[in-house]
Protein backbone atom coordinates (compact mmCIF):
# COMPACT_ATOMS: atom_id res chain seq x y z
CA UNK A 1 81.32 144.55 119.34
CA UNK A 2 84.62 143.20 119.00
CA UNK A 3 85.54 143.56 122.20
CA UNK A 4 82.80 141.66 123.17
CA UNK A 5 83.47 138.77 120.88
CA UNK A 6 87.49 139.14 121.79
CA UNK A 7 85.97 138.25 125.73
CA UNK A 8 84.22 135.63 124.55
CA UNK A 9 87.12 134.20 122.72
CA UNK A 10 89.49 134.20 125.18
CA UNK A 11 87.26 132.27 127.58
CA UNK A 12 86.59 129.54 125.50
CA UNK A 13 83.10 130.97 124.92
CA UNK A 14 82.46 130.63 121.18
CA UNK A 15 80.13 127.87 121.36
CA UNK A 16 78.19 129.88 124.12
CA UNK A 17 78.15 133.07 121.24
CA UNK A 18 77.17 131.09 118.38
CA UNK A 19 74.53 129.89 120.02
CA UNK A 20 73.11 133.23 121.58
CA UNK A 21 73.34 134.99 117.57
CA UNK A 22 71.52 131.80 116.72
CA UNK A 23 68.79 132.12 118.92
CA UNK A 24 68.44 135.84 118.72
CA UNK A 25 68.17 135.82 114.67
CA UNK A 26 65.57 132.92 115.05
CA UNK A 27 63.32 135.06 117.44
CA UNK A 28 63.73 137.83 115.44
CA UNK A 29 62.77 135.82 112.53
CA UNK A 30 59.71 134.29 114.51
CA UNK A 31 58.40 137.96 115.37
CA UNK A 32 58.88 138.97 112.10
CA UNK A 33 56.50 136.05 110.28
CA UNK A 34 54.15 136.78 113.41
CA UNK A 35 54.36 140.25 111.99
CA UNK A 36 53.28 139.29 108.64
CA UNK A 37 50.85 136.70 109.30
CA UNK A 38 49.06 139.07 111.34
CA UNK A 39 49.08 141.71 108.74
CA UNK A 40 48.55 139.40 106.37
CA UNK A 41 44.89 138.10 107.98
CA UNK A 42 43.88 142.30 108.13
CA UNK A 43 44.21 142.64 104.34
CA UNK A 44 42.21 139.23 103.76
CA UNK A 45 39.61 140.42 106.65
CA UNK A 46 39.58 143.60 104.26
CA UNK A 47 39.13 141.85 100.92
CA UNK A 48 36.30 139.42 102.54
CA UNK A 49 34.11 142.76 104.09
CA UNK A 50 34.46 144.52 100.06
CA UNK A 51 33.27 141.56 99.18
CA UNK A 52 30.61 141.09 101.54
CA UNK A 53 29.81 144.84 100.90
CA UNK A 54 29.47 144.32 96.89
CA UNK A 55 27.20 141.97 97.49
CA UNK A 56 25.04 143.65 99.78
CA UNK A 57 25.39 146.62 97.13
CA UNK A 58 24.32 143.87 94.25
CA UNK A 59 21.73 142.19 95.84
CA UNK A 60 19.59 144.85 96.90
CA UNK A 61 16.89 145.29 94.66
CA UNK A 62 16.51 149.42 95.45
């Protein structure tokens, strides 16, 4: 990796670099939240069927 940086250094490329780790960690960032959301709305989906089914259970007078 320090090669890599050393290249980009010697060109004049820092500003180029920075901006490339910047943009990677903020789509990483973005798929991660996606990530959670996502699994976040399955464990509410979850919670709201129990529910749903408890009162099904409840309700019926059998």
């Amino acid at each position: 990796m320090s090669d890599l940086a050393a290249v980009f250094a010697e060109r004049g490329d820092l500003a180029h670099l920075a901006l490339f780790l910047w943009a990677s960690g903020a789509s990483a960032l973005l798929v991660w939240a996606l990530r959670e959301l996502a699994a976040s709305n399955r464990r509410f989906n979850d919670f709201v069927t129990e529910i749903a089914r408890l009162e099904r259970l409840f309700a019926d007078p059998d």
